[in-house]
N, C-alpha and C. Protein backbone atom coordinates (compact mmCIF):
# COMPACT_ATOMS: atom_id res chain seq x y z
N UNK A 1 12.88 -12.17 33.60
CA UNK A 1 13.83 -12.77 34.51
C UNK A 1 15.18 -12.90 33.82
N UNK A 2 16.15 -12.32 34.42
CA UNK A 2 17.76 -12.39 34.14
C UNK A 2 18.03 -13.98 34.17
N UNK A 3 19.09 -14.75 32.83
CA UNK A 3 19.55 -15.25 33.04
C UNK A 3 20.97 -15.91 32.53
N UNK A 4 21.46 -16.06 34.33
CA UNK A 4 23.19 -15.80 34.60
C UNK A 4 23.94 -16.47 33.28
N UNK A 5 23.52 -17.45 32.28
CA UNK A 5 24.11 -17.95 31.25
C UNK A 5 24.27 -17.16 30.03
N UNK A 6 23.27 -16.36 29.80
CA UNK A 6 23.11 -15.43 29.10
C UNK A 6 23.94 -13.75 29.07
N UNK A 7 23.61 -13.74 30.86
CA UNK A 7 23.98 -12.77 30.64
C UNK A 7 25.99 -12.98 30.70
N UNK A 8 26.79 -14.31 30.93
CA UNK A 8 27.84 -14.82 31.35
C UNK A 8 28.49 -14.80 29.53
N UNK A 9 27.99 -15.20 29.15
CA UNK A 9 28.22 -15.48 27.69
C UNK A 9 27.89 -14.55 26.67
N UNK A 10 26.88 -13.53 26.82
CA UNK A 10 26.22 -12.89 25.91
C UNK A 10 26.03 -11.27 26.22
N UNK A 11 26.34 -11.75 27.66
CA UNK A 11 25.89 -9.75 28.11
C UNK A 11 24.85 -9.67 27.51
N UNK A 12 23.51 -10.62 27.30
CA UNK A 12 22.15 -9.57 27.50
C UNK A 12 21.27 -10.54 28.46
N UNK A 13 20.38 -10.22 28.68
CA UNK A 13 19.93 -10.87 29.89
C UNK A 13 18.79 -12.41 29.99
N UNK A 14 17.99 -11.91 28.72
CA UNK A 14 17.68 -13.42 28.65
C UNK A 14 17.83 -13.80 27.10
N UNK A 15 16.97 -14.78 26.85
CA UNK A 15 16.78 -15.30 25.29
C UNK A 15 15.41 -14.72 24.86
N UNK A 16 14.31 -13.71 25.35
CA UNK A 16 13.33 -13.25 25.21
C UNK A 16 13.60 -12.67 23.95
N UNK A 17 14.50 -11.44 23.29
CA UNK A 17 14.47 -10.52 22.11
C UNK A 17 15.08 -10.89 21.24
N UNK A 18 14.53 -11.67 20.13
CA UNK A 18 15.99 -12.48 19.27
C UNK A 18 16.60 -10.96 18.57
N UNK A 19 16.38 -9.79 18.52
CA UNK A 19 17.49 -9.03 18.23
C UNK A 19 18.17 -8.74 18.77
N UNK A 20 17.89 -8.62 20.48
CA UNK A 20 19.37 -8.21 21.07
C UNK A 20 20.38 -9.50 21.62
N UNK A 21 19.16 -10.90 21.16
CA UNK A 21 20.45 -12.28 21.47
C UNK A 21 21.03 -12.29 20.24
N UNK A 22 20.93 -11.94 19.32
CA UNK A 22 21.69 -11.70 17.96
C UNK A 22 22.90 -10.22 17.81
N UNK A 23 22.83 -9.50 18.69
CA UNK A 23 23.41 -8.62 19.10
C UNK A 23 22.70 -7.29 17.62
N UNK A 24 21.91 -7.48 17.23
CA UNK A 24 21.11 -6.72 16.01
C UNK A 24 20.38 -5.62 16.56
N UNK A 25 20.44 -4.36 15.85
CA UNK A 25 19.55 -3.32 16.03
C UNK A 25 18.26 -3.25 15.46
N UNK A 26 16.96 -2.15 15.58
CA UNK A 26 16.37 -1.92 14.98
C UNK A 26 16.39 -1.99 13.21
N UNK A 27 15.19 -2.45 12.49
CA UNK A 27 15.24 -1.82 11.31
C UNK A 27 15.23 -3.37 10.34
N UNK A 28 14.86 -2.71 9.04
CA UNK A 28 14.90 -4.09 8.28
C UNK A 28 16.24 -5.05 8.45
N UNK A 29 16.10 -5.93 8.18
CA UNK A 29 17.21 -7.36 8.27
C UNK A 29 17.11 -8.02 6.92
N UNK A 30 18.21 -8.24 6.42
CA UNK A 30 18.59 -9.01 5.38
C UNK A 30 18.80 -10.46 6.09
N UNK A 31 18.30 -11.91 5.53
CA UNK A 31 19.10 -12.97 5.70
C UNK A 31 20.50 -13.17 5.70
N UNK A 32 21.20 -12.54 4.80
CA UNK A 32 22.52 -12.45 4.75
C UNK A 32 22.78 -11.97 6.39
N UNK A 33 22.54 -10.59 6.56
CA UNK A 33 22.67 -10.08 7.84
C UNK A 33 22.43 -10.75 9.24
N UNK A 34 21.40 -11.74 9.29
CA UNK A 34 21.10 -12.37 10.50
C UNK A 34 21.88 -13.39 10.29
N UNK A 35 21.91 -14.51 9.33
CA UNK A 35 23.30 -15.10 9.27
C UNK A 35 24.74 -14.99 10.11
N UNK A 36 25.37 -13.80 9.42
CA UNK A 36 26.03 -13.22 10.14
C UNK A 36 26.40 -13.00 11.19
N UNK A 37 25.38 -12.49 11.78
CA UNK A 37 25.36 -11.82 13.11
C UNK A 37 24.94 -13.47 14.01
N UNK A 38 24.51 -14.17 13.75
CA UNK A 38 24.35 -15.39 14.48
C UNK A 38 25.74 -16.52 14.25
N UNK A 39 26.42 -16.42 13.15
CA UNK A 39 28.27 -17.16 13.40
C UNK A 39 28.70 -16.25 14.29
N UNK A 40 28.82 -14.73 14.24
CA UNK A 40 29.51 -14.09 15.49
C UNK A 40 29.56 -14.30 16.56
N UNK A 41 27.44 -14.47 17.28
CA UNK A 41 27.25 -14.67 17.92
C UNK A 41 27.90 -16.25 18.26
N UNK A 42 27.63 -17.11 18.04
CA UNK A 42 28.02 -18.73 18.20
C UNK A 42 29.34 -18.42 18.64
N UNK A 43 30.67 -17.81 17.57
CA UNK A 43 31.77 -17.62 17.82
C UNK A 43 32.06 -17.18 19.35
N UNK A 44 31.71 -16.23 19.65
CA UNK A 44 31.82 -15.22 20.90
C UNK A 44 30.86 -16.69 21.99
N UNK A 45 30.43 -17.06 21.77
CA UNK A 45 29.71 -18.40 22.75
C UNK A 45 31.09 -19.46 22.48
N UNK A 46 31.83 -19.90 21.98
CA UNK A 46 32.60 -20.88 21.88
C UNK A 46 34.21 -20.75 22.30
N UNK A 47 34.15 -19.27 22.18
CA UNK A 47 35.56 -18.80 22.53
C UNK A 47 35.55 -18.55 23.91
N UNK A 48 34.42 -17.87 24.78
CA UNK A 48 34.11 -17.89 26.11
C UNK A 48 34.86 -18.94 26.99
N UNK A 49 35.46 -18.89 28.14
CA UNK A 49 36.13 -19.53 28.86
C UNK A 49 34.86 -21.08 29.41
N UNK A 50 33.60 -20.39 29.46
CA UNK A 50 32.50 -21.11 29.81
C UNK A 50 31.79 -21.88 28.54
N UNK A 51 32.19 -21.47 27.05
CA UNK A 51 31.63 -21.91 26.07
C UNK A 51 31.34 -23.17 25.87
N UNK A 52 31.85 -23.98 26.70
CA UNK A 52 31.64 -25.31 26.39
C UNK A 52 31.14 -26.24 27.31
N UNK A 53 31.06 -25.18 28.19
CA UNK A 53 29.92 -25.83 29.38
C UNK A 53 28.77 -26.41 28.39
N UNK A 54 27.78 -27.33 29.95
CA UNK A 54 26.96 -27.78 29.20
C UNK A 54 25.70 -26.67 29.15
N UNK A 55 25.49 -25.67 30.05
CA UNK A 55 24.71 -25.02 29.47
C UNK A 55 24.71 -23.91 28.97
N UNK A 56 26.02 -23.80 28.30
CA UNK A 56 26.26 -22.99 26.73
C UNK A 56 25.78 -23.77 25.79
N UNK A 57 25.10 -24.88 25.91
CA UNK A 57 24.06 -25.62 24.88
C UNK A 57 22.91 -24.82 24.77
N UNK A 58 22.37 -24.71 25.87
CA UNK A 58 20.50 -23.85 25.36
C UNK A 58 21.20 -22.19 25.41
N UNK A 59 22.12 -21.95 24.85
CA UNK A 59 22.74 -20.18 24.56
C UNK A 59 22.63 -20.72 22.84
N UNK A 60 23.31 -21.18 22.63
CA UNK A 60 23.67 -21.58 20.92
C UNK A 60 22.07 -21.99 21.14
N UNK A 61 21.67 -23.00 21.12
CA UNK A 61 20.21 -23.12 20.69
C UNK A 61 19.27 -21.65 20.64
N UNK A 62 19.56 -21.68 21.64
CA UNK A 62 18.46 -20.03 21.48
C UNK A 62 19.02 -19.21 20.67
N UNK A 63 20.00 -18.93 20.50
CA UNK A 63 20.80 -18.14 18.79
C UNK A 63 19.95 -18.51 17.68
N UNK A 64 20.12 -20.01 17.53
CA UNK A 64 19.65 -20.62 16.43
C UNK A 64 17.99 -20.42 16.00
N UNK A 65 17.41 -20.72 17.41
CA UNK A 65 15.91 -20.20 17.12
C UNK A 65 15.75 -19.03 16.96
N UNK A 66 16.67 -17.64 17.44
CA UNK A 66 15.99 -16.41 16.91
C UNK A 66 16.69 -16.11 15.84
N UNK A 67 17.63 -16.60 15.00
CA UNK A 67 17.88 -16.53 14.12
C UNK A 67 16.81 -16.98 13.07
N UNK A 68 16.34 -18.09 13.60
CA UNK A 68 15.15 -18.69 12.60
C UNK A 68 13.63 -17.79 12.56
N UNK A 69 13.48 -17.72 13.49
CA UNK A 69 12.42 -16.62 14.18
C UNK A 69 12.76 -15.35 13.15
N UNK A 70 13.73 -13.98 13.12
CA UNK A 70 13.78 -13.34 12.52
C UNK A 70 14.04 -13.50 10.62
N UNK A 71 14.34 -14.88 10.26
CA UNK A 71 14.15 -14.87 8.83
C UNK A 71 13.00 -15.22 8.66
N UNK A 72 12.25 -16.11 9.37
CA UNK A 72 10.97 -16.37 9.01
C UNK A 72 9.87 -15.37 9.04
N UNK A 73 10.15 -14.15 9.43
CA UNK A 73 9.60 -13.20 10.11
C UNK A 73 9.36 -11.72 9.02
């Protein structure tokens, strides 16, 4: 299921693939690398005209968990 916060803020459709809510491709991942790619992500959520809505809260949260998800991983 598409959803409009996700796809409003993030252009992908839900929080299901923490690589493509991380905007990350295939292939090994460095911590350094998911790092990274999750301040971008946050950034691009905060600069958004909508970023500070309140439910650009569970967008950054769900960053944060597949960020955690793919180092723990």
């Amino acid at each position: 299921m598409t959803d409009p916060i996700f796809r409003r803020l993030l252009g992908v459709p839900d929080a299901s693939d923490p690589r493509r809510l991380l905007g990350l491709t295939d292939g090994a991942l460095t911590r350094v690398q998911i790092e990274i790619a999750l301040r971008e992500r946050l950034d691009q959520v905060y600069r958004h005209p909508d970023g500070r809505a309140p439910a650009a809260d569970q967008v950054r949260q769900a960053l944060r968990d597949a960020a955690r998800t793919l180092i723990s991983s």
